[in-house]
PDB file of N, CA and C in Angstrom:
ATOM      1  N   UNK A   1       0.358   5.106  15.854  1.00  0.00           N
ATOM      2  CA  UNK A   1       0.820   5.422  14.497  1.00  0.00           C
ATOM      3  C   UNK A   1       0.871   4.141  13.662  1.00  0.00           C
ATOM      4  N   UNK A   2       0.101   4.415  12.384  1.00  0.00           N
ATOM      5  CA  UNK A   2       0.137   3.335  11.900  1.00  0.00           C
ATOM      6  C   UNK A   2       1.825   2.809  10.954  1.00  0.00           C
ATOM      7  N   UNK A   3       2.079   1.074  10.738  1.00  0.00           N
ATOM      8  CA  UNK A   3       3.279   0.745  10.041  1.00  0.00           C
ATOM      9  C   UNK A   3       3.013   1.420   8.500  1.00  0.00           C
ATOM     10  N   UNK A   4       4.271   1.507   8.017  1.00  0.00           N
ATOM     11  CA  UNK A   4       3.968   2.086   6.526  1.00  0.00           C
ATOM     12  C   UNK A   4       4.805   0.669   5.643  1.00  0.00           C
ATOM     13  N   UNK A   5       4.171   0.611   4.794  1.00  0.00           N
ATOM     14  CA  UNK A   5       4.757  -1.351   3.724  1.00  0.00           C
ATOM     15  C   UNK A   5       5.633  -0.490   2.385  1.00  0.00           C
ATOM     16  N   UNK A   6       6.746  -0.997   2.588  1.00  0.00           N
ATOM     17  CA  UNK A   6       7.414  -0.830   0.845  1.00  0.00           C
ATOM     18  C   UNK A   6       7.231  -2.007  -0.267  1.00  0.00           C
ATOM     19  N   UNK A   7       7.132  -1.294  -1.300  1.00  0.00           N
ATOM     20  CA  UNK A   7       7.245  -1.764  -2.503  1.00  0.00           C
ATOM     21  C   UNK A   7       8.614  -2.694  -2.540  1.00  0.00           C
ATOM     22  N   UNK A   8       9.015  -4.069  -2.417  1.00  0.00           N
ATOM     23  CA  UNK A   8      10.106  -4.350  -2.808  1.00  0.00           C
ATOM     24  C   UNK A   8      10.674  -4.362  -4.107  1.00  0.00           C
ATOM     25  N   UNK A   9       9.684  -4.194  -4.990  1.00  0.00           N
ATOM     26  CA  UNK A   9      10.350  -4.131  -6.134  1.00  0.00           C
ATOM     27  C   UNK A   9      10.396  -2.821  -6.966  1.00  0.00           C
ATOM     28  N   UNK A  10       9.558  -1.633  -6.582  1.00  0.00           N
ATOM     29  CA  UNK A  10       9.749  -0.156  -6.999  1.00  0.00           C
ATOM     30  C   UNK A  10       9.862   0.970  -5.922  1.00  0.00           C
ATOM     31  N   UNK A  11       9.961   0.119  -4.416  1.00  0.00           N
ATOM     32  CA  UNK A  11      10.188   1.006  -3.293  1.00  0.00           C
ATOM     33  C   UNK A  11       9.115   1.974  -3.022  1.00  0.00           C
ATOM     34  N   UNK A  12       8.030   1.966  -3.666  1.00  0.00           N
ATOM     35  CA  UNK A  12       7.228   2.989  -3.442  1.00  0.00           C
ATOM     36  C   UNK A  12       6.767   2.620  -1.940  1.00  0.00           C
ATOM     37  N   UNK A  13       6.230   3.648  -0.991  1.00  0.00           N
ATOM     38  CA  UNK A  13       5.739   3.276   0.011  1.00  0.00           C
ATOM     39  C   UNK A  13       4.126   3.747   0.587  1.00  0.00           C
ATOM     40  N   UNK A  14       3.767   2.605   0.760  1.00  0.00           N
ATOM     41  CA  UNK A  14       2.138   3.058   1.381  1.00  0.00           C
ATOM     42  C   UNK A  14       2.091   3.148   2.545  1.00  0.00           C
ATOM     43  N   UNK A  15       1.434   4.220   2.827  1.00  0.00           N
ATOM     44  CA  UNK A  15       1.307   5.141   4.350  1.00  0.00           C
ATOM     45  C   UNK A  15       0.175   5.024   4.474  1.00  0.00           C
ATOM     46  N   UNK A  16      -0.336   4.598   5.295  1.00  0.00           N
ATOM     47  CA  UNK A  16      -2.006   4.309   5.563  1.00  0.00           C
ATOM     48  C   UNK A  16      -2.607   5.462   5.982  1.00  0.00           C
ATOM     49  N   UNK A  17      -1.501   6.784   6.698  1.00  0.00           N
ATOM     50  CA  UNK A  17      -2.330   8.003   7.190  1.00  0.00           C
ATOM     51  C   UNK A  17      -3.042   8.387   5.463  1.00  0.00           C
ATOM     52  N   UNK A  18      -2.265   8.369   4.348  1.00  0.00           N
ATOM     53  CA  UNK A  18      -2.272   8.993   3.509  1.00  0.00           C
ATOM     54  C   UNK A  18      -3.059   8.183   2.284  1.00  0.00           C
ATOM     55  N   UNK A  19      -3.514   6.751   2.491  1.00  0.00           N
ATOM     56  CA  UNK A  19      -4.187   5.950   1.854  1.00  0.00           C
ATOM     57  C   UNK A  19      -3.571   5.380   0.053  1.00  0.00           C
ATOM     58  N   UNK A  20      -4.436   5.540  -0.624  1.00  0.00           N
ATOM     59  CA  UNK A  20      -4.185   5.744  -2.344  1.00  0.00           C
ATOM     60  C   UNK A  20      -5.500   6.765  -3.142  1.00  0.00           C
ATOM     61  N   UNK A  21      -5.491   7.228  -2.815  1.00  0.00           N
ATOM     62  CA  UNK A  21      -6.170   8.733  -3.797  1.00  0.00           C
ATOM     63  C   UNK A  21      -6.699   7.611  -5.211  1.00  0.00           C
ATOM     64  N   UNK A  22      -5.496   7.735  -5.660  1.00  0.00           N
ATOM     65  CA  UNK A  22      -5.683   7.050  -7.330  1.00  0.00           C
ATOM     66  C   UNK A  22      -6.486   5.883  -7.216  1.00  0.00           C
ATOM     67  N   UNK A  23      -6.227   4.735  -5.861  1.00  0.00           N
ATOM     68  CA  UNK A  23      -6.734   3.564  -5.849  1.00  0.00           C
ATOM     69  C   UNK A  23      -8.027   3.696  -5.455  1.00  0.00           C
ATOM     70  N   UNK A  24      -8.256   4.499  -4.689  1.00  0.00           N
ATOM     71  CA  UNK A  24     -10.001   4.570  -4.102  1.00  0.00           C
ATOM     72  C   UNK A  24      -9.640   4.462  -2.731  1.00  0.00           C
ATOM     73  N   UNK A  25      -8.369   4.163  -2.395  1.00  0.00           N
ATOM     74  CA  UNK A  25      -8.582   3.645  -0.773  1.00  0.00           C
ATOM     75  C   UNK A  25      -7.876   5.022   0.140  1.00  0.00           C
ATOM     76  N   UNK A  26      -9.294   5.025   0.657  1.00  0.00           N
ATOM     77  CA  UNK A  26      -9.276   6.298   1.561  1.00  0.00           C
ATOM     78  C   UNK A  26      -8.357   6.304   2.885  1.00  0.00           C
ATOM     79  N   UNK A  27      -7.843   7.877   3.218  1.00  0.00           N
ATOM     80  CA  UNK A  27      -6.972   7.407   4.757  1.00  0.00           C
ATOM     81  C   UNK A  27      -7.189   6.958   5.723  1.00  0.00           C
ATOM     82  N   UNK A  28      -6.419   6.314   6.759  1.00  0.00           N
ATOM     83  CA  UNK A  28      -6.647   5.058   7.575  1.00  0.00           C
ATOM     84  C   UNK A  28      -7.316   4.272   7.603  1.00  0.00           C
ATOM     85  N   UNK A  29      -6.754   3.986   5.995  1.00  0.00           N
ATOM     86  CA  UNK A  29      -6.803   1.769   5.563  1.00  0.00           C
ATOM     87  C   UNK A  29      -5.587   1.893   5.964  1.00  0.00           C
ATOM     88  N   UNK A  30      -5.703   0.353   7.013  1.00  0.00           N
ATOM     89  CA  UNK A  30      -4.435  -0.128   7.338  1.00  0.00           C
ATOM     90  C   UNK A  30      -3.980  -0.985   5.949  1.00  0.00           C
ATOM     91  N   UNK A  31      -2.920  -1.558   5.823  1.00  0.00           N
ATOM     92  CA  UNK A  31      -2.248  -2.096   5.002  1.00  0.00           C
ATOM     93  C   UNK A  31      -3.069  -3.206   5.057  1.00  0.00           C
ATOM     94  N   UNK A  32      -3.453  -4.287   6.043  1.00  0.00           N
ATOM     95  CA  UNK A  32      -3.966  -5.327   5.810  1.00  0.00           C
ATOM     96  C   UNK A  32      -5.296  -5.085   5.762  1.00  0.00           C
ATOM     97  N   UNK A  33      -5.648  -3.896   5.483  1.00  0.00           N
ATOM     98  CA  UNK A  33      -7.699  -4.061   4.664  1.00  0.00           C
ATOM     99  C   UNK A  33      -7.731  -3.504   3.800  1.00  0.00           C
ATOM    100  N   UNK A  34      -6.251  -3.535   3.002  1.00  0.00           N
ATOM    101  CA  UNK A  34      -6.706  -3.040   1.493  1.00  0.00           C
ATOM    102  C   UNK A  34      -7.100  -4.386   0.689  1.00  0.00           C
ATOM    103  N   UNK A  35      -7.847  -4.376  -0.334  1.00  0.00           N
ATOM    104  CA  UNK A  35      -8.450  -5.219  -0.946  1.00  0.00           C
ATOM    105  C   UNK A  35      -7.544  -6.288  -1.354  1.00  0.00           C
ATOM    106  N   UNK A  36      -7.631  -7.734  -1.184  1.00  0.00           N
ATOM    107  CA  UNK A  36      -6.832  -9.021  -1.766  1.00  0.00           C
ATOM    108  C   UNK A  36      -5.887  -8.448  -3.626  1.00  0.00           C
ATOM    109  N   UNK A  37      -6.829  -7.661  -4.001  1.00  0.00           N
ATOM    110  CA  UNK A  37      -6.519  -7.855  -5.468  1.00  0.00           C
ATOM    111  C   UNK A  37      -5.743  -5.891  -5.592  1.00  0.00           C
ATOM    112  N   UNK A  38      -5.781  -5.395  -4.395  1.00  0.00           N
ATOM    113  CA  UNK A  38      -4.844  -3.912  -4.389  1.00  0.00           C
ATOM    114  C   UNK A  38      -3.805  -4.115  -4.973  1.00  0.00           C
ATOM    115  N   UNK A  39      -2.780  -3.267  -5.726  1.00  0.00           N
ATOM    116  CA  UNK A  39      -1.743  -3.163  -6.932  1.00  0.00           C
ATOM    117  C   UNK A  39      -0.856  -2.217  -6.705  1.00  0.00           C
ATOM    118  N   UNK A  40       0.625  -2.537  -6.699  1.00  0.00           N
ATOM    119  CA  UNK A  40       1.011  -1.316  -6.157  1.00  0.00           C
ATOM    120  C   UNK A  40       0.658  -0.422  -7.397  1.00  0.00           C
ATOM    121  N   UNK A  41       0.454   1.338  -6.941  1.00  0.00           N
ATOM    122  CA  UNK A  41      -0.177   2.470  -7.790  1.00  0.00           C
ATOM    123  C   UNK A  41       1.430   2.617  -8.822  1.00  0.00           C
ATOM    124  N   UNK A  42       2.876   1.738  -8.335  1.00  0.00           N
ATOM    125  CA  UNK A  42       3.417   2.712  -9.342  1.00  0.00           C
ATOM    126  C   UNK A  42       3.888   1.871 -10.032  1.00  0.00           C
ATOM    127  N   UNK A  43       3.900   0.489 -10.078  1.00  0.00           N
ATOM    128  CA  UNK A  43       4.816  -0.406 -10.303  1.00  0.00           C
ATOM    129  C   UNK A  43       3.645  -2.039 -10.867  1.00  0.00           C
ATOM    130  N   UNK A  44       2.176  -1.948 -10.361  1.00  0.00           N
ATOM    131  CA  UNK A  44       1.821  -2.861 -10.623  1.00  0.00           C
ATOM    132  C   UNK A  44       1.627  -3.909  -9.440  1.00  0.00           C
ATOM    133  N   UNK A  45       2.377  -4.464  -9.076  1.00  0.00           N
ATOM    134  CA  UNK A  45       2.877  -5.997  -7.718  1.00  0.00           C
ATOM    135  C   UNK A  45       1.856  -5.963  -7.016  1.00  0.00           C
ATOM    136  N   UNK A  46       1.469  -7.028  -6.697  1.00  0.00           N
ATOM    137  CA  UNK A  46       0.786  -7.067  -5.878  1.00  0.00           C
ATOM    138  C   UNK A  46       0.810  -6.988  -4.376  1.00  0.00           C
ATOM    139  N   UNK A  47       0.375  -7.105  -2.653  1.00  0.00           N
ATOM    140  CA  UNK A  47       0.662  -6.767  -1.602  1.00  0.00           C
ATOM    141  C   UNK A  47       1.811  -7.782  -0.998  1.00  0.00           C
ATOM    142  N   UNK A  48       1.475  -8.975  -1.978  1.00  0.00           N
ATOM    143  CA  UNK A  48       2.450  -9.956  -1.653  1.00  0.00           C
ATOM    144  C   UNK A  48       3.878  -9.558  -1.514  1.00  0.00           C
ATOM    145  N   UNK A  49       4.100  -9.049  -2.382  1.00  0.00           N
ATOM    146  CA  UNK A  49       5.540  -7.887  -2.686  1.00  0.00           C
ATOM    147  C   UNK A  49       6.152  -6.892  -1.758  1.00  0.00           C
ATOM    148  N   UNK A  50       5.127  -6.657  -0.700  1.00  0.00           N
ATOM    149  CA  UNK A  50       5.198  -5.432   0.258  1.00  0.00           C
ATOM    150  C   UNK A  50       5.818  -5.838   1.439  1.00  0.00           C
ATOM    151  N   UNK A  51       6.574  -5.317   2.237  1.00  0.00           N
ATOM    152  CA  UNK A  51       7.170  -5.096   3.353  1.00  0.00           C
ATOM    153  C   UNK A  51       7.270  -4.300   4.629  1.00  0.00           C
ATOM    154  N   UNK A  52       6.994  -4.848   5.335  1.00  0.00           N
ATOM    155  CA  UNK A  52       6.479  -3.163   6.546  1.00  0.00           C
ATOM    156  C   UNK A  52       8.016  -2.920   7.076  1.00  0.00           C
ATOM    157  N   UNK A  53       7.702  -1.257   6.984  1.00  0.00           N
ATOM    158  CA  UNK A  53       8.820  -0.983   7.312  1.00  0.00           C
ATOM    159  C   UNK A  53       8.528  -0.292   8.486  1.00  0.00           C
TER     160      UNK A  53
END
């Protein structure tokens, strides 16, 4: 099972079963092969911002 990363600054959370629809990135991208320049979808931040929870 893959880790899922929060948003620290809008809490949103990316689930890699479930990818980003909106972003282009299809399910099972792990968190670390989404693209250098990926955004969080609700808030903007970049991955730098993210946290595995």
């Amino acid at each position: 099972m893959s880790k899922k990363w929060q948003c620290t600054v809008c809490n949103y959370i990316y689930d890699p079963a479930e990818g980003d629809p909106v972003g282009g990135i299809e399910p099972g991208t792990s968190f670390n092969d989404l693209p250098d320049d990926w955004a969080c979808p609700e808030c903007g931040v970049g991955k730098e911002l993210f946290e595995e929870i």
